[in-house]
PDB file of N, CA and C in Angstrom:
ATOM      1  N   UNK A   1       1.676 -15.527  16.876  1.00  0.00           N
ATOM      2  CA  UNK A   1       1.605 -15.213  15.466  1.00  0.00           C
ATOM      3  C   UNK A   1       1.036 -13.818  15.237  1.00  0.00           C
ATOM      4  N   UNK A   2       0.037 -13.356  15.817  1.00  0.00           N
ATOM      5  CA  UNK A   2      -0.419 -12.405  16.174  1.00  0.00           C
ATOM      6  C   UNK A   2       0.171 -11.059  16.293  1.00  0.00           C
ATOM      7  N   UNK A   3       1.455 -11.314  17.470  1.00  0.00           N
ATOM      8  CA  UNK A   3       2.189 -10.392  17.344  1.00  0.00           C
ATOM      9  C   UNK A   3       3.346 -10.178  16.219  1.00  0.00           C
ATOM     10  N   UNK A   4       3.468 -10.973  15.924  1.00  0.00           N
ATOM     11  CA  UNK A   4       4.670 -10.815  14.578  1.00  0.00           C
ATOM     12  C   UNK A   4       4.087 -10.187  13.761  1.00  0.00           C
ATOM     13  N   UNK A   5       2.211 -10.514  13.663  1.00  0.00           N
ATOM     14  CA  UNK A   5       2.457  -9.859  11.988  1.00  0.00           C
ATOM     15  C   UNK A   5       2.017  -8.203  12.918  1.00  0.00           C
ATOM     16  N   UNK A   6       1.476  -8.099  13.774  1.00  0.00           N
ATOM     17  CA  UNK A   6       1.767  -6.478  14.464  1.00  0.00           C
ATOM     18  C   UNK A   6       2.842  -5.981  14.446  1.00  0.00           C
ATOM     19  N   UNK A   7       3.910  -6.588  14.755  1.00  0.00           N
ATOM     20  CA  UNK A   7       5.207  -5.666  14.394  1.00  0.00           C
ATOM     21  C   UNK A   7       5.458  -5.972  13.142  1.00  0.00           C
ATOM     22  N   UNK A   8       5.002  -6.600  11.856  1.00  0.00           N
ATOM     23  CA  UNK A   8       6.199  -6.503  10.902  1.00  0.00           C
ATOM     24  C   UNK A   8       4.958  -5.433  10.211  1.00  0.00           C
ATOM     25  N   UNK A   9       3.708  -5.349  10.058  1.00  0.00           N
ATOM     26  CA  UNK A   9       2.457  -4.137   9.468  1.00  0.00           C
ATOM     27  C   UNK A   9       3.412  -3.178  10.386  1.00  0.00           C
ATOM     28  N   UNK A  10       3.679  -2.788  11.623  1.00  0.00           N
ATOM     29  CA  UNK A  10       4.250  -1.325  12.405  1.00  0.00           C
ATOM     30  C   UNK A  10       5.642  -1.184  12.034  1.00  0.00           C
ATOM     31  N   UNK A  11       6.330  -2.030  11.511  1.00  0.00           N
ATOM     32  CA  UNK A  11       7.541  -1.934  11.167  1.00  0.00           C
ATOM     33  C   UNK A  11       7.633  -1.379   9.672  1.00  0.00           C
ATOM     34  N   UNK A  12       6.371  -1.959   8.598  1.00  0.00           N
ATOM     35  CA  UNK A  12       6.614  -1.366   6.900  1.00  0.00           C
ATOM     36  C   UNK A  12       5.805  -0.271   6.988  1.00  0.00           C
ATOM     37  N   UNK A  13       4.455   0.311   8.282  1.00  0.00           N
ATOM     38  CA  UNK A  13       4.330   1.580   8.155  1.00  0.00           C
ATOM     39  C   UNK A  13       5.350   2.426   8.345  1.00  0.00           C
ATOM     40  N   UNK A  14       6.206   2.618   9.383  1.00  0.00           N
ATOM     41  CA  UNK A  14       7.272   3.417   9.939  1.00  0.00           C
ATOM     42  C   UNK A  14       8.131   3.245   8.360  1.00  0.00           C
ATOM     43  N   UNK A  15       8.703   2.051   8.232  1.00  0.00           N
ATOM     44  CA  UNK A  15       9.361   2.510   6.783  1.00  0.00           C
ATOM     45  C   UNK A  15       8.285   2.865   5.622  1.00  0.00           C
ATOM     46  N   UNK A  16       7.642   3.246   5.685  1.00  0.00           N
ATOM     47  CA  UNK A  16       6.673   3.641   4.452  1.00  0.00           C
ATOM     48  C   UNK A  16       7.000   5.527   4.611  1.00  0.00           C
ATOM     49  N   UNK A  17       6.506   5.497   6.059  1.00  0.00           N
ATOM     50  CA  UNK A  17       6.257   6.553   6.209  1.00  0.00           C
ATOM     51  C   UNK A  17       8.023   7.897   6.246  1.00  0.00           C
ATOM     52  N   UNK A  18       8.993   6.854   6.615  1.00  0.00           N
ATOM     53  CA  UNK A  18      10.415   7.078   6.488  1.00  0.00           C
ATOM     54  C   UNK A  18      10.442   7.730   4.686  1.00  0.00           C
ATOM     55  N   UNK A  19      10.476   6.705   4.089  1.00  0.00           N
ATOM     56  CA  UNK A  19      10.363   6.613   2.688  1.00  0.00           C
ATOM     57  C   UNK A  19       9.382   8.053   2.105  1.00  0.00           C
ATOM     58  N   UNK A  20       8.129   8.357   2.692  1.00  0.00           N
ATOM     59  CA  UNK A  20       7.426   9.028   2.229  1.00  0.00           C
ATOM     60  C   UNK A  20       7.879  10.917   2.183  1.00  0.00           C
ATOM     61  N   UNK A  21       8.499  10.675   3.527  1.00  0.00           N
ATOM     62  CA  UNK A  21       8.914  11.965   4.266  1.00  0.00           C
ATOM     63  C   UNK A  21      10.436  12.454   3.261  1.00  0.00           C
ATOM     64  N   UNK A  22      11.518  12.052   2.508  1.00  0.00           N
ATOM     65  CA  UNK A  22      12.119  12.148   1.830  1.00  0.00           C
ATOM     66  C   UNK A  22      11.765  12.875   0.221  1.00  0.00           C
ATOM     67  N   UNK A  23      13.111  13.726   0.271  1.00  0.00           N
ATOM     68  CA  UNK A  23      13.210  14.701  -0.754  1.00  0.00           C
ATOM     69  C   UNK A  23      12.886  14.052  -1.924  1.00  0.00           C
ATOM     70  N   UNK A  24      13.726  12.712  -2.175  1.00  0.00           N
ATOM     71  CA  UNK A  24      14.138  12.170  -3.508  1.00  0.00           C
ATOM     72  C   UNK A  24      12.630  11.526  -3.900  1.00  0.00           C
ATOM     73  N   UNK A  25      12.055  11.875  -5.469  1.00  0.00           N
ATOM     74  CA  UNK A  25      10.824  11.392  -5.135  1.00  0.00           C
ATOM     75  C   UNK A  25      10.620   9.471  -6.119  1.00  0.00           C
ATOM     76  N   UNK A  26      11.179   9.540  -6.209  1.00  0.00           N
ATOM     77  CA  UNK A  26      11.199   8.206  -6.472  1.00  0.00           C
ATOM     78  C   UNK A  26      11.140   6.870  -5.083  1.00  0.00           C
ATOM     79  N   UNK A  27      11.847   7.326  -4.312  1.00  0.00           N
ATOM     80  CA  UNK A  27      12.271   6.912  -2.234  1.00  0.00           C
ATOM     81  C   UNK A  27      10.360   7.117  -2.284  1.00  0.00           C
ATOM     82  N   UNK A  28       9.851   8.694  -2.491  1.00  0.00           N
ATOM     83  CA  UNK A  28       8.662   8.894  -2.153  1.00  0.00           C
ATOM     84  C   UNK A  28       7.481   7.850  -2.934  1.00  0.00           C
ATOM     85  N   UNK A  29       7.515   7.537  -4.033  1.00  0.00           N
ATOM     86  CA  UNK A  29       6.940   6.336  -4.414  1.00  0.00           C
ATOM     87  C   UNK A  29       6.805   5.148  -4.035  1.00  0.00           C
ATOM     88  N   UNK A  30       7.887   4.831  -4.075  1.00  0.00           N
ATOM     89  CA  UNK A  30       8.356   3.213  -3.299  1.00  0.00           C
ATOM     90  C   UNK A  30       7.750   3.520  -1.982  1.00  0.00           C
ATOM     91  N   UNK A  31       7.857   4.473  -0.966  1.00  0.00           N
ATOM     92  CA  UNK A  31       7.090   4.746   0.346  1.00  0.00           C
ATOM     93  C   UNK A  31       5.619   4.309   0.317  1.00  0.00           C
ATOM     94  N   UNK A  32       5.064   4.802  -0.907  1.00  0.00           N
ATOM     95  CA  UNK A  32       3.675   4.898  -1.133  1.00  0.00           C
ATOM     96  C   UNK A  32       3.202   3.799  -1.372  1.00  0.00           C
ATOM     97  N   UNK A  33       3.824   2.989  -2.125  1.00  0.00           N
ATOM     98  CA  UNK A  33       3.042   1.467  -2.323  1.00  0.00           C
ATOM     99  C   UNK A  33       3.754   0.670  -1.013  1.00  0.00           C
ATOM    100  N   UNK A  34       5.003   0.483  -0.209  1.00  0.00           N
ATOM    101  CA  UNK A  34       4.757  -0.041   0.963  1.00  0.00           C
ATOM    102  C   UNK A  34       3.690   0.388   2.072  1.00  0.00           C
ATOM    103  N   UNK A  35       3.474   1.771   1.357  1.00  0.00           N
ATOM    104  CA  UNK A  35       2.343   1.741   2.463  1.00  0.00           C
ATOM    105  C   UNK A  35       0.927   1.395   2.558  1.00  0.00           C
ATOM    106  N   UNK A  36       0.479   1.222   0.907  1.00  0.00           N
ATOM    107  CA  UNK A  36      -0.614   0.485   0.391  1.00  0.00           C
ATOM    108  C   UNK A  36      -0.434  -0.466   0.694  1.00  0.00           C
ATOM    109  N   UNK A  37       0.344  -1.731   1.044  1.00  0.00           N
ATOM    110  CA  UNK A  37       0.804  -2.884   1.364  1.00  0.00           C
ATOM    111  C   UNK A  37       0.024  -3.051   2.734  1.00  0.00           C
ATOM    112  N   UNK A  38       1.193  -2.247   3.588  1.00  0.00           N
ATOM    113  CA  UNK A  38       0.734  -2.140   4.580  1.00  0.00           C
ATOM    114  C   UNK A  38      -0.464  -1.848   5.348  1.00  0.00           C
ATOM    115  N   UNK A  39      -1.482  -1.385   4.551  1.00  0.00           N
ATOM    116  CA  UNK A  39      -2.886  -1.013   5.285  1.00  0.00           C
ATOM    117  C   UNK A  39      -3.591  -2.779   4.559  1.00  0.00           C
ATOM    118  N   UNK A  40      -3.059  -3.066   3.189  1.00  0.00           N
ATOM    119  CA  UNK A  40      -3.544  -4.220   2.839  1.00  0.00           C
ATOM    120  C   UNK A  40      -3.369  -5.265   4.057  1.00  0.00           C
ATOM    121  N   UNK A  41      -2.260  -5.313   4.078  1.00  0.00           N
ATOM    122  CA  UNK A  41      -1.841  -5.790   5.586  1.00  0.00           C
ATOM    123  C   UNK A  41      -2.740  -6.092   6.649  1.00  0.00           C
ATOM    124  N   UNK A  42      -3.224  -4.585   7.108  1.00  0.00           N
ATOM    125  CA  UNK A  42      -3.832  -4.403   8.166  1.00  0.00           C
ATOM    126  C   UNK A  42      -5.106  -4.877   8.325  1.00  0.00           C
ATOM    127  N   UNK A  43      -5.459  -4.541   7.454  1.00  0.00           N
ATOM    128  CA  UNK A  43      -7.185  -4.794   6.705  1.00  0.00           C
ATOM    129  C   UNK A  43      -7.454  -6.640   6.709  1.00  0.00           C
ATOM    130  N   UNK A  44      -6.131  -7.238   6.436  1.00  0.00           N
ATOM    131  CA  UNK A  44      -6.322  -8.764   6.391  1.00  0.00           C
ATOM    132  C   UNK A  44      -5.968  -8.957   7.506  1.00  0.00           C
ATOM    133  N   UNK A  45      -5.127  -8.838   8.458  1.00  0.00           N
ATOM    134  CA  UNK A  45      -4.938  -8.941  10.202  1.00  0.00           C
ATOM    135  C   UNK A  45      -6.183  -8.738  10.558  1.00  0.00           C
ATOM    136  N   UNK A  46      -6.747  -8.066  10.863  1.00  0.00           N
ATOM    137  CA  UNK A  46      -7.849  -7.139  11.484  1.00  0.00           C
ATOM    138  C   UNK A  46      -9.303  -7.854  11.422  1.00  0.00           C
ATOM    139  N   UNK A  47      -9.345  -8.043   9.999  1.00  0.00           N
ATOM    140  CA  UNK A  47     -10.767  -9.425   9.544  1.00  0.00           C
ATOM    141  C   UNK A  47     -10.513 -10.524   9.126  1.00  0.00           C
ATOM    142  N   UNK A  48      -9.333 -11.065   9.981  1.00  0.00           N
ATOM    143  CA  UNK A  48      -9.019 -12.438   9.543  1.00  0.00           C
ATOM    144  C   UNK A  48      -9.594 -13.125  10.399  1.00  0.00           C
ATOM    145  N   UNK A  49     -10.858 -14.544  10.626  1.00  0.00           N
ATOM    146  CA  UNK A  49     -11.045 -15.008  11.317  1.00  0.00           C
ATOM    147  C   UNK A  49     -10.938 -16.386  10.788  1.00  0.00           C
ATOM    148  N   UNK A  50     -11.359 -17.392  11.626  1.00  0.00           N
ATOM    149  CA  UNK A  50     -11.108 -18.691  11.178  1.00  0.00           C
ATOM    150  C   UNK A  50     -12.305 -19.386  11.373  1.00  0.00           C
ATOM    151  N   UNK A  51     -12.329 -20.179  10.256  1.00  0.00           N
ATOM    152  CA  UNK A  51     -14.296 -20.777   9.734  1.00  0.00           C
ATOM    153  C   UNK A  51     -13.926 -22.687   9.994  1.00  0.00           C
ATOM    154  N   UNK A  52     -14.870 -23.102   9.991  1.00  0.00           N
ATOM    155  CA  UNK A  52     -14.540 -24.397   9.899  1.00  0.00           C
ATOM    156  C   UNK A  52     -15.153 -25.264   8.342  1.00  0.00           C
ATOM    157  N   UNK A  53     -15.680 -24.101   7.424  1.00  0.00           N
ATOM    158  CA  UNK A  53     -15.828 -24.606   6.403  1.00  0.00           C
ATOM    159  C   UNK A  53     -15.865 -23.589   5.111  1.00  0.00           C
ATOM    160  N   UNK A  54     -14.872 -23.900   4.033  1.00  0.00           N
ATOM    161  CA  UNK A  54     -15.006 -22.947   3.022  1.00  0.00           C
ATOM    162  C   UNK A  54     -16.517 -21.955   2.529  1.00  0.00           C
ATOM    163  N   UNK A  55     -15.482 -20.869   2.483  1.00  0.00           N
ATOM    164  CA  UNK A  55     -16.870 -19.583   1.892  1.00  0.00           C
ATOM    165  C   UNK A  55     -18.023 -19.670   1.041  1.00  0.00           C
ATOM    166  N   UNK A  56     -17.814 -20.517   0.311  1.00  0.00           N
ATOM    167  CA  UNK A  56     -18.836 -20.651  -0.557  1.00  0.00           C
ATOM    168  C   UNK A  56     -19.771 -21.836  -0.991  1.00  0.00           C
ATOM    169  N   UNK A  57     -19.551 -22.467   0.177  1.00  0.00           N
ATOM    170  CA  UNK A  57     -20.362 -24.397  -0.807  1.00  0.00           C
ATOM    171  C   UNK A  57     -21.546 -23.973   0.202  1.00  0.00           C
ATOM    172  N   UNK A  58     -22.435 -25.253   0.235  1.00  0.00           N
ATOM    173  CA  UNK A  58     -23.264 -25.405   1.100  1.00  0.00           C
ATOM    174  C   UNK A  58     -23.249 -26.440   1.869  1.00  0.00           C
ATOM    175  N   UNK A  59     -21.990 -26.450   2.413  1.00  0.00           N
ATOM    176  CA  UNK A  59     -21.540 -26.947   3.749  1.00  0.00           C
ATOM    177  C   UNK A  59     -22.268 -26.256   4.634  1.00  0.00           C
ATOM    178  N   UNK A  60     -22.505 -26.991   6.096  1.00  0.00           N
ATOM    179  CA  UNK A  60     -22.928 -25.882   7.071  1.00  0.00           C
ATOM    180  C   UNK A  60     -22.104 -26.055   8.464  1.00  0.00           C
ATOM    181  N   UNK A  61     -22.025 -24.876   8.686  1.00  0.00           N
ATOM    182  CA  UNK A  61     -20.514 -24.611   9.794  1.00  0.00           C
ATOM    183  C   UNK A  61     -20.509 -22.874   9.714  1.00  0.00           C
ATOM    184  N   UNK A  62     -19.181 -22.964  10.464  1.00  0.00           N
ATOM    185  CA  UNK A  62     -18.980 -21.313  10.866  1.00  0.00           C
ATOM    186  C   UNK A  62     -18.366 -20.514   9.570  1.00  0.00           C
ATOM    187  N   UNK A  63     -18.852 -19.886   8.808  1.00  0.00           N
ATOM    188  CA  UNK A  63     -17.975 -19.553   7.462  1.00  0.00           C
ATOM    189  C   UNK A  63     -17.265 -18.009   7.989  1.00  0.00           C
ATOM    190  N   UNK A  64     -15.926 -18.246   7.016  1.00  0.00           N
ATOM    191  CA  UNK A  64     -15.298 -16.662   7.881  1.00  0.00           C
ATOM    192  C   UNK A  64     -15.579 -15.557   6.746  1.00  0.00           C
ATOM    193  N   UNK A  65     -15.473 -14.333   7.018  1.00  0.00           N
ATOM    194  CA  UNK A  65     -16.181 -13.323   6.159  1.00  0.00           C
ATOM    195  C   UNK A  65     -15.427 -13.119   5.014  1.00  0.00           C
ATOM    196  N   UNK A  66     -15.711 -12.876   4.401  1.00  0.00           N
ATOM    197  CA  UNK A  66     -15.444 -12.826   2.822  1.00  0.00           C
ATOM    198  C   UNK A  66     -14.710 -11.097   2.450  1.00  0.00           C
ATOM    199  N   UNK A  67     -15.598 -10.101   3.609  1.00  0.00           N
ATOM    200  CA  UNK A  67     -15.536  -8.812   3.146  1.00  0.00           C
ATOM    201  C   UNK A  67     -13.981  -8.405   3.236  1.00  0.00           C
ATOM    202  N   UNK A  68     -12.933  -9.185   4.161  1.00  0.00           N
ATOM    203  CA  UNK A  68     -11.554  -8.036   4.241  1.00  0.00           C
ATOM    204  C   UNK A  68     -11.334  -8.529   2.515  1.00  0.00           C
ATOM    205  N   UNK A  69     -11.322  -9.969   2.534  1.00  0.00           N
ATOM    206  CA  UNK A  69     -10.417 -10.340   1.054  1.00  0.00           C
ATOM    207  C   UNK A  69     -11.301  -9.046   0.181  1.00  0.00           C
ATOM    208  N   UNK A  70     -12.711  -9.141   0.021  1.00  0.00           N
ATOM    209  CA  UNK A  70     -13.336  -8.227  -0.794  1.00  0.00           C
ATOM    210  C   UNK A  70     -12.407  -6.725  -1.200  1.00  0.00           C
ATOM    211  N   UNK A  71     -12.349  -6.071   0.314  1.00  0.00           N
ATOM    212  CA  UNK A  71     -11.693  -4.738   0.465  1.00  0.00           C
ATOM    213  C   UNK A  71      -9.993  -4.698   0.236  1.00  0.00           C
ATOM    214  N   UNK A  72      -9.372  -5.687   0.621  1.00  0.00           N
ATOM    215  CA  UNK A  72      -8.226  -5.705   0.118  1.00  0.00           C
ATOM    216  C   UNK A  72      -8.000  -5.781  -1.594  1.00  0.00           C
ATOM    217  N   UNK A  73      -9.006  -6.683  -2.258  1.00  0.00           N
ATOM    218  CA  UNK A  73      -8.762  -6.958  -3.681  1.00  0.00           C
ATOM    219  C   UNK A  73      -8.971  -5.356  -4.468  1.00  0.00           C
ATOM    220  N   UNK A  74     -10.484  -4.976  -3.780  1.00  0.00           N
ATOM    221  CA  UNK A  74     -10.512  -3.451  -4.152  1.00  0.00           C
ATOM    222  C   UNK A  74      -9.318  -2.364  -3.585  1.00  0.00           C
ATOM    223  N   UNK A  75      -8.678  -2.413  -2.800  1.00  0.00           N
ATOM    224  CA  UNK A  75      -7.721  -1.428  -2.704  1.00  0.00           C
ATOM    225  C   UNK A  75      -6.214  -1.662  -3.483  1.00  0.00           C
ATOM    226  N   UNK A  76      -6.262  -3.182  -4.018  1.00  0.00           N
ATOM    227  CA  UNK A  76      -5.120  -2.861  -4.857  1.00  0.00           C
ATOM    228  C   UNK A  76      -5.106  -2.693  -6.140  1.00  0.00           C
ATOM    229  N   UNK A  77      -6.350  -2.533  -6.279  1.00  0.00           N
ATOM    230  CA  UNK A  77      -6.957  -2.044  -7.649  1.00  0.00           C
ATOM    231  C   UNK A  77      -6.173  -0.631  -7.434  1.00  0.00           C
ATOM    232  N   UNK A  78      -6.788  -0.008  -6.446  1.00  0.00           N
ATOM    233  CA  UNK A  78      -6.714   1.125  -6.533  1.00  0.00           C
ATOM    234  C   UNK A  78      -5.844   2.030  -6.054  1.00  0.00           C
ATOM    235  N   UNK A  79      -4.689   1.098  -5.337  1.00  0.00           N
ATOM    236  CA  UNK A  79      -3.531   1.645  -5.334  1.00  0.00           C
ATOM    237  C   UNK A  79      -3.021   1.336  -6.462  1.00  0.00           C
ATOM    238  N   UNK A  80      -2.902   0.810  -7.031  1.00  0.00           N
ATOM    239  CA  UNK A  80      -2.052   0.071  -8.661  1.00  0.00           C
ATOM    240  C   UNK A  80      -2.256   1.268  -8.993  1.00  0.00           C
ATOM    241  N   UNK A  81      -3.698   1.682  -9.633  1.00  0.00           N
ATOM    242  CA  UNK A  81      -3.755   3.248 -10.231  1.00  0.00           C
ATOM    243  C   UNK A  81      -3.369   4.359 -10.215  1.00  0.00           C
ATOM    244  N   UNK A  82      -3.327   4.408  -8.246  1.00  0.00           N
ATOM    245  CA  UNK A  82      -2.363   5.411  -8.067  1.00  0.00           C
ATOM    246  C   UNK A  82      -0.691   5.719  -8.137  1.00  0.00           C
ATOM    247  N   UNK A  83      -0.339   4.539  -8.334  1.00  0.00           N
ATOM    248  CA  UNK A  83       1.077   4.265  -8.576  1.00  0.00           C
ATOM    249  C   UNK A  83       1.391   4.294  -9.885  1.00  0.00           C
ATOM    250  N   UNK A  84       0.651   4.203 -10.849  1.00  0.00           N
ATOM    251  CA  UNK A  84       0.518   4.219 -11.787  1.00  0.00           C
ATOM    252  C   UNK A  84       0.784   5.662 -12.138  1.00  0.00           C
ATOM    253  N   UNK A  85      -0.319   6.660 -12.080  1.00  0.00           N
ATOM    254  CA  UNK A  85      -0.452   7.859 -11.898  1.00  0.00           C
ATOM    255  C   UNK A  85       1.255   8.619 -11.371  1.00  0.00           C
ATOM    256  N   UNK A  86       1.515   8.102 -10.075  1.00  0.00           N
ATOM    257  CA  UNK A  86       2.567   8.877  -9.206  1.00  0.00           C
ATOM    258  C   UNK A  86       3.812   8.408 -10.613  1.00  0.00           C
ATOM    259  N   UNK A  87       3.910   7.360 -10.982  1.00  0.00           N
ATOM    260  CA  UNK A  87       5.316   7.093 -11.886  1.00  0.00           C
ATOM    261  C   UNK A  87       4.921   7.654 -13.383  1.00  0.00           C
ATOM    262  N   UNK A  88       3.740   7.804 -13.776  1.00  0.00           N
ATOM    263  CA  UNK A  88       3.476   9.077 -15.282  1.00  0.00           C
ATOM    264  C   UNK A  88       4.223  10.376 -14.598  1.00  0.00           C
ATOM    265  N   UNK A  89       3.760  11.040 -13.070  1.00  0.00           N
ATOM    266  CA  UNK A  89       4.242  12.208 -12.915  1.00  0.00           C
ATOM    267  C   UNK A  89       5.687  12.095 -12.598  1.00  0.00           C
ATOM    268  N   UNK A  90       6.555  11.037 -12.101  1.00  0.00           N
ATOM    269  CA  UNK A  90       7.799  10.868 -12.104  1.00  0.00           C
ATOM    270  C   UNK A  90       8.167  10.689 -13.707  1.00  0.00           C
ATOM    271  N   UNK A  91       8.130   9.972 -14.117  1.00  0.00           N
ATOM    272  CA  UNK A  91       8.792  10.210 -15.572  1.00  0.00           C
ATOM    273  C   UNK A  91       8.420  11.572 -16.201  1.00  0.00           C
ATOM    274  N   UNK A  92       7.435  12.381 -16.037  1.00  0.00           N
ATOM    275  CA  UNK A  92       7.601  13.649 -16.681  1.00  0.00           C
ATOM    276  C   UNK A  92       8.335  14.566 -16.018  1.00  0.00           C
ATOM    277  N   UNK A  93       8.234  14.693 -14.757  1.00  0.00           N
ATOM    278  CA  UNK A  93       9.507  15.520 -13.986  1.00  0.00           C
ATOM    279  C   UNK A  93      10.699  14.881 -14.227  1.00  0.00           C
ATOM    280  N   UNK A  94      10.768  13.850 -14.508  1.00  0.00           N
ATOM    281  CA  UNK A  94      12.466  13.236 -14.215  1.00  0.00           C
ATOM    282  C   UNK A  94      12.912  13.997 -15.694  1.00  0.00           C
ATOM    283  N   UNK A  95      11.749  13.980 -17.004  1.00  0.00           N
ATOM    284  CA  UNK A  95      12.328  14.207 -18.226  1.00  0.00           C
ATOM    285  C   UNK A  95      12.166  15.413 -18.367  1.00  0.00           C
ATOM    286  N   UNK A  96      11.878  16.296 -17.690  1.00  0.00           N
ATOM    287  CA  UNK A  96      11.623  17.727 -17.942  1.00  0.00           C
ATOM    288  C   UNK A  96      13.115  18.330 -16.882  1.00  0.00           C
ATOM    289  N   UNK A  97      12.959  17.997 -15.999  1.00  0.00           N
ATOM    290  CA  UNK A  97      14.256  18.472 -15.187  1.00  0.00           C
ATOM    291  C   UNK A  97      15.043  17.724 -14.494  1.00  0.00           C
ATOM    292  N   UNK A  98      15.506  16.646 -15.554  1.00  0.00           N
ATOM    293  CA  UNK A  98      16.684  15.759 -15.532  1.00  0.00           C
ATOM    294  C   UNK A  98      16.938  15.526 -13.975  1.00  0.00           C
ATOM    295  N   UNK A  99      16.390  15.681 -13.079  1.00  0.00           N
ATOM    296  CA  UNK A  99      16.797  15.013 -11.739  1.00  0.00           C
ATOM    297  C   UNK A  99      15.234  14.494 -10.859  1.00  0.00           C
ATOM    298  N   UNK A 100      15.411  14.112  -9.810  1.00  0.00           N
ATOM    299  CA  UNK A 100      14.791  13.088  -9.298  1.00  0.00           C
ATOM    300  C   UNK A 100      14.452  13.784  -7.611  1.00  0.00           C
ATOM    301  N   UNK A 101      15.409  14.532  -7.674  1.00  0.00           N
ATOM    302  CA  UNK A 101      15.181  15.302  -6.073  1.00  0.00           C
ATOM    303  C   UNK A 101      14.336  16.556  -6.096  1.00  0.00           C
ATOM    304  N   UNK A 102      14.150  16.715  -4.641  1.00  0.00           N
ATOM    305  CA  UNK A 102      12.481  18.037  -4.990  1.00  0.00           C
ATOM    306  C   UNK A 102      13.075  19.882  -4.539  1.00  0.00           C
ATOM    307  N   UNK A 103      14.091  19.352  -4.252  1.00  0.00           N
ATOM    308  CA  UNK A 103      15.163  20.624  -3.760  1.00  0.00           C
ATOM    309  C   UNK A 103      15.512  21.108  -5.028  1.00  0.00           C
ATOM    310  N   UNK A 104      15.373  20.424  -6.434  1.00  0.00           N
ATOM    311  CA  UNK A 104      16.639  21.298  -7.724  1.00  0.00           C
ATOM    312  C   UNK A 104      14.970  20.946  -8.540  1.00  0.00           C
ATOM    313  N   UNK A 105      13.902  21.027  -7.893  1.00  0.00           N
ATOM    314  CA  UNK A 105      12.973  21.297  -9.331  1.00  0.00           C
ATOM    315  C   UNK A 105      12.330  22.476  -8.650  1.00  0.00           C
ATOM    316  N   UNK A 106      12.158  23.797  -9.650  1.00  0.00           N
ATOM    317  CA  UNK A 106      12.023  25.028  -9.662  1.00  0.00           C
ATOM    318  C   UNK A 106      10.868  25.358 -10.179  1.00  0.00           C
ATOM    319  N   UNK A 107      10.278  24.881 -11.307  1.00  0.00           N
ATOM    320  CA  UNK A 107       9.167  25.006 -11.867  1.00  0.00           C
ATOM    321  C   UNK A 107       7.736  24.974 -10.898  1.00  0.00           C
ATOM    322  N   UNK A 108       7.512  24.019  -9.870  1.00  0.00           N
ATOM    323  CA  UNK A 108       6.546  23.601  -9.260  1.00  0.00           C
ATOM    324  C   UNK A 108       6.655  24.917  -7.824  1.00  0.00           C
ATOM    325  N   UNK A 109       7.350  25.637  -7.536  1.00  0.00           N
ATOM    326  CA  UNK A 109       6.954  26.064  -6.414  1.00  0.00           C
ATOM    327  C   UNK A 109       6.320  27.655  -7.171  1.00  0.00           C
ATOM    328  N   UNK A 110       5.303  28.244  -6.383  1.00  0.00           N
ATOM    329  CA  UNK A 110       4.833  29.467  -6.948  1.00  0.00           C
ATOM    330  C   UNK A 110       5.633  30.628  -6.329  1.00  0.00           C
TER     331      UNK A 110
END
């Protein structure tokens, strides 16, 4: 099980990072939140352990850590925002110079 979810986290970085590396910037968005995914991903692989009694009662047993869910819940806070952010600056480039690719917008290079 282990290894599956290692290759399918190494499989949506590589396409994240596919996605990211592209002209068209909309491709470049969609890159960006698979790749927030993907570290979410990683972050829950990585501190996933197994307890023999839920996180929070006062059962007593091995409890498993609480902190990846913690750090994952905070990073999709905070990718949301940034995606958020990246599609305000896509809709104002898309409406200022009617296209979507980074080769025909002229304004942004000095």
């Amino acid at each position: 099980m282990e290894l599956l979810a290692s290759l399918a986290i190494g499989i949506m970085f590589a396409t994240a990072v596919f996605l990211i590396l592209q002209r068209n910037i909309i491709r470049s968005a969609i890159g960006l939140l698979v790749l927030s995914n993907a570290i979410n991903l990683l972050l829950l692989a990585a501190g996933a352990q197994d307890g023999t009694v839920p996180a929070y009662t006062t059962a007593v047993g091995a409890r498993p850590d609480a902190l990846p869910e913690a750090l994952i819940l905070t990073a999709i806070v905070i990718s949301m925002g940034g995606l958020a952010l990246v599609l305000a600056l896509l809709y104002i480039i898309s409406a200022r110079y009617r296209t979507s690719n980074m080769d025909e917008v002229d304004g942004l290079k000095y």
